[in-house]
Protein backbone atom coordinates (compact mmCIF):
# COMPACT_ATOMS: atom_id res chain seq x y z
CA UNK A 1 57.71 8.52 94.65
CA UNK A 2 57.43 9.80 97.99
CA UNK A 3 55.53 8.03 100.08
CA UNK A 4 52.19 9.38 102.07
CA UNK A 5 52.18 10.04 105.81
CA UNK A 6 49.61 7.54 107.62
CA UNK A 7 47.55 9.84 109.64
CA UNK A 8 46.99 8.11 113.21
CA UNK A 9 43.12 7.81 114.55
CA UNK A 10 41.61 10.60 115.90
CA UNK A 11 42.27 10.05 119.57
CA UNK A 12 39.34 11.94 121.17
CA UNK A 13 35.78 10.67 121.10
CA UNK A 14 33.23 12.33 118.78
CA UNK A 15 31.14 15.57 120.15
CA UNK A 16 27.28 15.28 118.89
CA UNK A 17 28.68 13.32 115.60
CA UNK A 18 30.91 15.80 114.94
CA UNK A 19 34.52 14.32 114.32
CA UNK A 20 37.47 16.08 116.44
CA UNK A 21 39.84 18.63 114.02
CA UNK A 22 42.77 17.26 113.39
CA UNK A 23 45.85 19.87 112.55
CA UNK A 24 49.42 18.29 111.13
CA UNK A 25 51.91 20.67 111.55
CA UNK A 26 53.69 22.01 108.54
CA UNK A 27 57.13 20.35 107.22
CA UNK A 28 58.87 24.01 106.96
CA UNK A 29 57.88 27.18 109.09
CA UNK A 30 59.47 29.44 111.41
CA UNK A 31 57.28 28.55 114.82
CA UNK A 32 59.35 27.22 117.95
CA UNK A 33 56.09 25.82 119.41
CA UNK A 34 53.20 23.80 118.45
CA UNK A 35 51.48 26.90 120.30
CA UNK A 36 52.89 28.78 118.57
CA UNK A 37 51.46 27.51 115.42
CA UNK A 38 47.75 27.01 116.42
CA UNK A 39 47.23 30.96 117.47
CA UNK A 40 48.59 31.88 114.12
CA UNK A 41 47.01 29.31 111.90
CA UNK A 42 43.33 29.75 114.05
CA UNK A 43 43.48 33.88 114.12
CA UNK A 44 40.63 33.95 113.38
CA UNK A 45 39.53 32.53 116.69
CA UNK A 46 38.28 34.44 119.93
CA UNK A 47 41.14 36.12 121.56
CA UNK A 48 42.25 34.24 124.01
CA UNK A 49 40.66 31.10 122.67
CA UNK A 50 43.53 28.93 121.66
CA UNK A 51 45.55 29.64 125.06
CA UNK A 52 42.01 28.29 126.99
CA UNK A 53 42.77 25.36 125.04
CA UNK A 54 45.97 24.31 125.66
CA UNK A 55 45.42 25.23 129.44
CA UNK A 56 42.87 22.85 130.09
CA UNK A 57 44.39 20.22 128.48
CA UNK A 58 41.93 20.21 125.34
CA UNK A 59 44.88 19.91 122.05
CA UNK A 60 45.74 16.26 122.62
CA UNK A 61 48.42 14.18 120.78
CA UNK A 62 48.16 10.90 119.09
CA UNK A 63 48.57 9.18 122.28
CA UNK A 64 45.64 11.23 123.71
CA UNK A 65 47.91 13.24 126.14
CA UNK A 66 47.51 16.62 126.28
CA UNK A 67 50.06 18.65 124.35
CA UNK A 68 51.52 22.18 126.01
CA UNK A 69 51.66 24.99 123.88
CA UNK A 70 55.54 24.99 124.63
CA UNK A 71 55.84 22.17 123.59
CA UNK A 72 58.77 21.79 120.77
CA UNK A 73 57.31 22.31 117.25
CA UNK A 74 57.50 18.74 115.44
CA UNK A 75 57.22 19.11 111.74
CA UNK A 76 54.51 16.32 110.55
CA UNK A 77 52.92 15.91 114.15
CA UNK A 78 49.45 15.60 114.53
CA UNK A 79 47.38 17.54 117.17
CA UNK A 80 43.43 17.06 118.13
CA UNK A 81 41.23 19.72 119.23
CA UNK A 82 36.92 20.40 119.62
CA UNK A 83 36.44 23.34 118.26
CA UNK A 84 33.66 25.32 119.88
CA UNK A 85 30.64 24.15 118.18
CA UNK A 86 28.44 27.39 116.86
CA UNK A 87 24.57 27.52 117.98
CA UNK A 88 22.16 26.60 114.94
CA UNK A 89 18.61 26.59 114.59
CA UNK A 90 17.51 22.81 114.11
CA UNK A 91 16.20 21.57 110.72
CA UNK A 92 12.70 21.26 111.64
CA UNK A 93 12.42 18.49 108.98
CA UNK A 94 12.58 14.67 109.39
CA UNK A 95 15.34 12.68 107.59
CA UNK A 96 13.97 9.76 106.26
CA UNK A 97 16.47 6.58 106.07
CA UNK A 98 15.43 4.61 102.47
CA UNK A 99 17.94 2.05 102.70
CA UNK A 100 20.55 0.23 105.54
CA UNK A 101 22.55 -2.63 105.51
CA UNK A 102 26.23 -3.57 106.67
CA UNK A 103 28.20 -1.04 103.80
CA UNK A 104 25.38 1.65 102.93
CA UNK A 105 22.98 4.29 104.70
CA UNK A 106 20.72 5.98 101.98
CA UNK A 107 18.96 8.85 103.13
CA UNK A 108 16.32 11.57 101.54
CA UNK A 109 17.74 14.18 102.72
CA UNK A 110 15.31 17.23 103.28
CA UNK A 111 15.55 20.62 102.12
CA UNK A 112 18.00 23.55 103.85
CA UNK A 113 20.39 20.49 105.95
CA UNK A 114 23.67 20.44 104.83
CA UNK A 115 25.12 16.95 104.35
CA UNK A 116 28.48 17.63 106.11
CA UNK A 117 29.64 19.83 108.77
CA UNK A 118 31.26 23.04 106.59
CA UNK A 119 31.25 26.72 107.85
CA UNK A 120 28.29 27.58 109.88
CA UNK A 121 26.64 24.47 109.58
CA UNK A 122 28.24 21.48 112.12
CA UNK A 123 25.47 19.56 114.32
CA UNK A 124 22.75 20.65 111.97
CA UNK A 125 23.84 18.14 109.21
CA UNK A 126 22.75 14.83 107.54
CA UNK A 127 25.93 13.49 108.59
CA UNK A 128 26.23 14.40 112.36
CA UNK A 129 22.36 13.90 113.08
CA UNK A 130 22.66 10.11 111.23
CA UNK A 131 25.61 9.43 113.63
CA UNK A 132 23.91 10.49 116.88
CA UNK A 133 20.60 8.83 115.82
CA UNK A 134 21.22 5.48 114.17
CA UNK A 135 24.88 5.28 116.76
CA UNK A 136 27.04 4.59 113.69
CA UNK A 137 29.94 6.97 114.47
CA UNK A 138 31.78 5.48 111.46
CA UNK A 139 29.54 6.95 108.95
CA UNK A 140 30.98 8.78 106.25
CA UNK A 141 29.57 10.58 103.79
CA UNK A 142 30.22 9.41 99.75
CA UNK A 143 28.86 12.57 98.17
CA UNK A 144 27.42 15.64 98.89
CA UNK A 145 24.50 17.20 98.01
CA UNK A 146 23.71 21.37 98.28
CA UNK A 147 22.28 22.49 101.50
CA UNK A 148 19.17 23.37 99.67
CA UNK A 149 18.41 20.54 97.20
CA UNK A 150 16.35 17.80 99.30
CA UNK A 151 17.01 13.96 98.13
CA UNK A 152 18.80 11.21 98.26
CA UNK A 153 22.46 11.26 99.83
CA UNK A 154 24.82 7.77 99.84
CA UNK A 155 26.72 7.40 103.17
CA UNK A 156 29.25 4.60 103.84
CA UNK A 157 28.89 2.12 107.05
CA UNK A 158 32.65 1.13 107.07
CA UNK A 159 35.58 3.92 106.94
CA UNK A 160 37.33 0.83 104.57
CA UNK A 161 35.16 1.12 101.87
CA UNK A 162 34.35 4.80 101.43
CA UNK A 163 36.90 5.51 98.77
CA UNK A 164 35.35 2.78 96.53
CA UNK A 165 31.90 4.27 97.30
CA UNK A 166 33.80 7.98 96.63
CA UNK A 167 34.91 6.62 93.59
CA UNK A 168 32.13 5.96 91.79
CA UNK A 169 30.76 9.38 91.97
CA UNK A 170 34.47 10.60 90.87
CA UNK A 171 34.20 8.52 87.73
CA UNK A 172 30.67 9.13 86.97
CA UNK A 173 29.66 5.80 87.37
CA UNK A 174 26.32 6.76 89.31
CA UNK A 175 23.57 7.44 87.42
CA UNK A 176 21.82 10.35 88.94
CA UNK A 177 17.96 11.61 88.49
CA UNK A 178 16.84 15.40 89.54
CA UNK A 179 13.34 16.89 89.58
CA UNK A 180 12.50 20.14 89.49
CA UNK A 181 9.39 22.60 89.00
CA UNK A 182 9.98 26.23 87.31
CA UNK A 183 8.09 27.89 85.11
CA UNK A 184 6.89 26.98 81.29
CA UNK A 185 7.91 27.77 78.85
CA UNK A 186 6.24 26.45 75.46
CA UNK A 187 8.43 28.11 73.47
CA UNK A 188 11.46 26.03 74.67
CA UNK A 189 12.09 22.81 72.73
CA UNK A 190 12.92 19.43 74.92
CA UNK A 191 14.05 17.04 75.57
CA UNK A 192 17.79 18.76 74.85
CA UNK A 193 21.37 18.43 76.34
CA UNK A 194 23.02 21.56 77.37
CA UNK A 195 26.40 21.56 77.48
CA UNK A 196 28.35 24.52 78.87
CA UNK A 197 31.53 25.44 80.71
CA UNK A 198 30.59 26.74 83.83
CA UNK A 199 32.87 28.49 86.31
CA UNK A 200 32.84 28.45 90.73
CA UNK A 201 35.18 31.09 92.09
CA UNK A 202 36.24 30.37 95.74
CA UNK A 203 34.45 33.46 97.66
CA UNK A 204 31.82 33.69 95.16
CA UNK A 205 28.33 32.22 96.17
CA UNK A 206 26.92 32.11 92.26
CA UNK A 207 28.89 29.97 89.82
CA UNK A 208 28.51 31.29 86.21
CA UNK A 209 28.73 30.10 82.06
CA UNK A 210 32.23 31.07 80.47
CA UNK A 211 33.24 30.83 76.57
CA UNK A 212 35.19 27.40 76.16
CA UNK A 213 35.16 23.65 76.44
CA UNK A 214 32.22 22.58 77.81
CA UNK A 215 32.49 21.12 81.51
CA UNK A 216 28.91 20.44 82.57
CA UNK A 217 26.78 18.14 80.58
CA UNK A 218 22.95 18.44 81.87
CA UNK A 219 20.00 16.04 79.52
CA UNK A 220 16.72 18.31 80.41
CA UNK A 221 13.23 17.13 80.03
CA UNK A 222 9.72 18.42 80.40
CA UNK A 223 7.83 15.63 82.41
CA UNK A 224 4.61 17.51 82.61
CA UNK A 225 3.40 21.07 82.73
CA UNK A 226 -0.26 22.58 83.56
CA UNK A 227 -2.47 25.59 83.67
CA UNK A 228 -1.10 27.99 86.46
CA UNK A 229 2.11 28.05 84.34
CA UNK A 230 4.41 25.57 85.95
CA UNK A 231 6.12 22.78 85.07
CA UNK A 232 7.95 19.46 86.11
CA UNK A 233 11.07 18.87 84.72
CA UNK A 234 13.59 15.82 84.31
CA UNK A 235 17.24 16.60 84.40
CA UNK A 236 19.90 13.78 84.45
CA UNK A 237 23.34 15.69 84.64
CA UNK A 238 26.59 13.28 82.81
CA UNK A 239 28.78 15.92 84.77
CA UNK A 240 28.66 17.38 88.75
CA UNK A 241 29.62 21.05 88.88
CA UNK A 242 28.41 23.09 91.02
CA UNK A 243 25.28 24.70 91.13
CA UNK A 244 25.08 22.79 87.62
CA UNK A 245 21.10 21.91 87.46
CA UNK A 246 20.56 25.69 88.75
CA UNK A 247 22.73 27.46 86.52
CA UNK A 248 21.79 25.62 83.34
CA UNK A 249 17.76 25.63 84.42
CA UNK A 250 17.97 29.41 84.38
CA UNK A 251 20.01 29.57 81.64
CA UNK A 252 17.22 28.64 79.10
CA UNK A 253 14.76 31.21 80.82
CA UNK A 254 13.04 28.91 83.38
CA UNK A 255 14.79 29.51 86.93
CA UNK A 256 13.80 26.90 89.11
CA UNK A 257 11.57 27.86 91.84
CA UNK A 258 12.72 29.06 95.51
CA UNK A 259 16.60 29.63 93.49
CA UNK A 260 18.13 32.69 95.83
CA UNK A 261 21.46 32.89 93.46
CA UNK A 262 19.87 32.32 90.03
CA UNK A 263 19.44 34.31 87.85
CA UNK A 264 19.66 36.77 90.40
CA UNK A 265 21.08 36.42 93.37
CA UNK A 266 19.36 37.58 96.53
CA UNK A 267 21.79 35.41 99.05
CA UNK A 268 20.80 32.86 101.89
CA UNK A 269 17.61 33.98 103.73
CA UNK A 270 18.22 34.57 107.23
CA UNK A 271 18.88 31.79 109.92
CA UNK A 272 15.68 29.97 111.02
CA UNK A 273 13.91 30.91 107.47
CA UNK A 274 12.48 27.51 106.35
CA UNK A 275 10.10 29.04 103.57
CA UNK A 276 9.87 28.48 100.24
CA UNK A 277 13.02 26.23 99.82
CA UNK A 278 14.11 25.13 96.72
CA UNK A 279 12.30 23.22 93.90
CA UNK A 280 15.12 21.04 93.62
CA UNK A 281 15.20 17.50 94.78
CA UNK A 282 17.51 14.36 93.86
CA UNK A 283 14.87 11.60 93.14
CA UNK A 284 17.26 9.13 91.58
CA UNK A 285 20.92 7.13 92.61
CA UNK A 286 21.54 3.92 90.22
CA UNK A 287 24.88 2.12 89.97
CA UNK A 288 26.89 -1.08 90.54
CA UNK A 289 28.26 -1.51 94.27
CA UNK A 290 31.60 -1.61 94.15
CA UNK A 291 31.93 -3.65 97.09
CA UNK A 292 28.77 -6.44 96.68
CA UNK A 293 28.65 -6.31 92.75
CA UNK A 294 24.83 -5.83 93.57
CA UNK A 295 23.14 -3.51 91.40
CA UNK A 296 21.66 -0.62 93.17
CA UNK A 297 18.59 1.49 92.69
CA UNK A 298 17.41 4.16 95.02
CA UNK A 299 13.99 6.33 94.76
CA UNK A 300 13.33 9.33 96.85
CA UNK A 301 9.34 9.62 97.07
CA UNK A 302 9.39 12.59 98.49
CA UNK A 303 7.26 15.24 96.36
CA UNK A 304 8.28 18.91 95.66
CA UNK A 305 5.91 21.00 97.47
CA UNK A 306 5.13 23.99 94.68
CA UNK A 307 3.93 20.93 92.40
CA UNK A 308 1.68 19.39 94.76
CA UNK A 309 0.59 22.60 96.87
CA UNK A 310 1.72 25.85 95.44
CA UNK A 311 -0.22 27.90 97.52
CA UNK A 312 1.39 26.30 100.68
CA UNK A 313 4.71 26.50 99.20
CA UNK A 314 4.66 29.94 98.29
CA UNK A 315 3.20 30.73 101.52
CA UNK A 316 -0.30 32.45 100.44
């Protein structure tokens, strides 16, 4: 069995919680110089970019010297770097802390903030904004949750014990509540369990239902329902693919409310465009901690805004 590489800490500082990008230079490849490397594996970077870097010193080794870009191309070396961190609009929305202790940050996480720096999204995360306001640069995150679903999100304290944390979720061992509010439908008999195979293609914002074994498990139930022709629905998924709660949701004929993929897609509104966000939200986490044997319950109290003020949500 071969045996895995132990990557050396990062040996620059954090920038605004944001961890430092860490390249390891390929085993096989034709490039004489780590330089060399780094402007063909970040084309995609301003021209000129990558050469700023190395001549201000900014690609570091492990040691925390700064590396040249002629410097002699070492197959399994490490190299640190800040990437140029893109301007976002802030979240304009608070993120509530429901639970701290030595192993675990719980947070209800509100609509439209990503919970880890990905793409376009960096600062303006649950991640980086918990590590510049509670000064826990160690935090890492044990799960994710969609950009546009508000709820709760399970962090880890100590960089030790997030794979145990990590594996829960992997094994399904967290039992996970959703809300959501969409439209009624009296015809539609639940409570039911849907059970499709459902399909994300890399490039592809929507994910979609295929013929074949079924890979998402969803239990959906109708909590309540009233007059203007809404209703509030229970969904505990036994599987997490993505876009799962959406894509099954508008699969039996009631789209969940604010959805801009499902069951047509419309695509992200622009930058800055906090309205109407999705009916979504995470209310649940239950499950054993793997590190205290305690058994954990979580409860987001946060209430989904077309149920208790439609007007307001819908912007009338």
């Amino acid at each position: 069995m071969r045996r895995r590489t132990r990557t050396p800490p990062a040996p620059l500082p954090q920038r605004q919680g944001v961890d430092p990008v860490r390249v390891r230079l390929p085993a096989d490849g034709p490039w004489a110089t780590v330089g060399g490397h780094l402007v063909e594996r970040l084309s995609g970077a301003a021209p000129g970019a990558v050469a700023a870097m190395f001549e201000a010193g900014q690609v570091v080794g492990a040691d925390g010297r700064a590396v040249p870009a002629d410097a002699p191309y070492e197959p399994g070396m490490c190299v640190w770097f800040h990437r140029e961190l893109p301007a976002e609009v802030p979240v304009p929305f608070p993120l509530e802390v429901v639970h701290r202790d030595a192993h675990l940050v719980v947070v209800d996480k509100p609509h439209f903030l990503a919970t880890t720096p990905r793409g376009t999204h960096v600062t303006e995360t649950a991640l980086a904004r918990l590590r510049r306001e509670l000064g826990v640069p160690t935090l890492g995150a044990a799960h994710r949750l969609d950009r546009l679903t508000a709820g709760l999100v399970l962090f880890t304290v100590r960089p030790e014990e997030r794979g145990a944390y990590q594996t829960l979720f992997r094994d399904r061992r967290v039992r996970k509540v959703y809300e959501a509010v969409a439209p009624y439908d009296p015809a539609l008999a639940l409570p039911r369990t849907v059970r499709s195979r459902i399909v994300k293609e890399r490039g592809v914002l929507a994910a979609h239902e295929v013929p074949g074994e079924p890979n998402a498990i969803t239990r959906v139930e109708l909590v309540e329902h009233r007059a203007d022709g809404l209703a509030r629905y229970r969904l505990t998924p036994a599987t997490g693919q993505t876009h799962q709660l959406r894509v099954h949701l508008s699969a039996l004929g009631v789209p969940i409310l604010g959805d801009p993929l499902y069951p047509e897609g419309t695509g992200p509104g622009p930058a800055g465009d906090f309205r109407r966000p999705l009916q979504l939200l995470a209310r649940e986490l239950e499950f054993t901690d793997p590190v205290t044997g305690v058994e954990r319950r979580f409860r987001s109290t946060r209430m989904l805004q077309a149920w208790s003020s439609y007007p307001d949500w819908a912007g009338q």
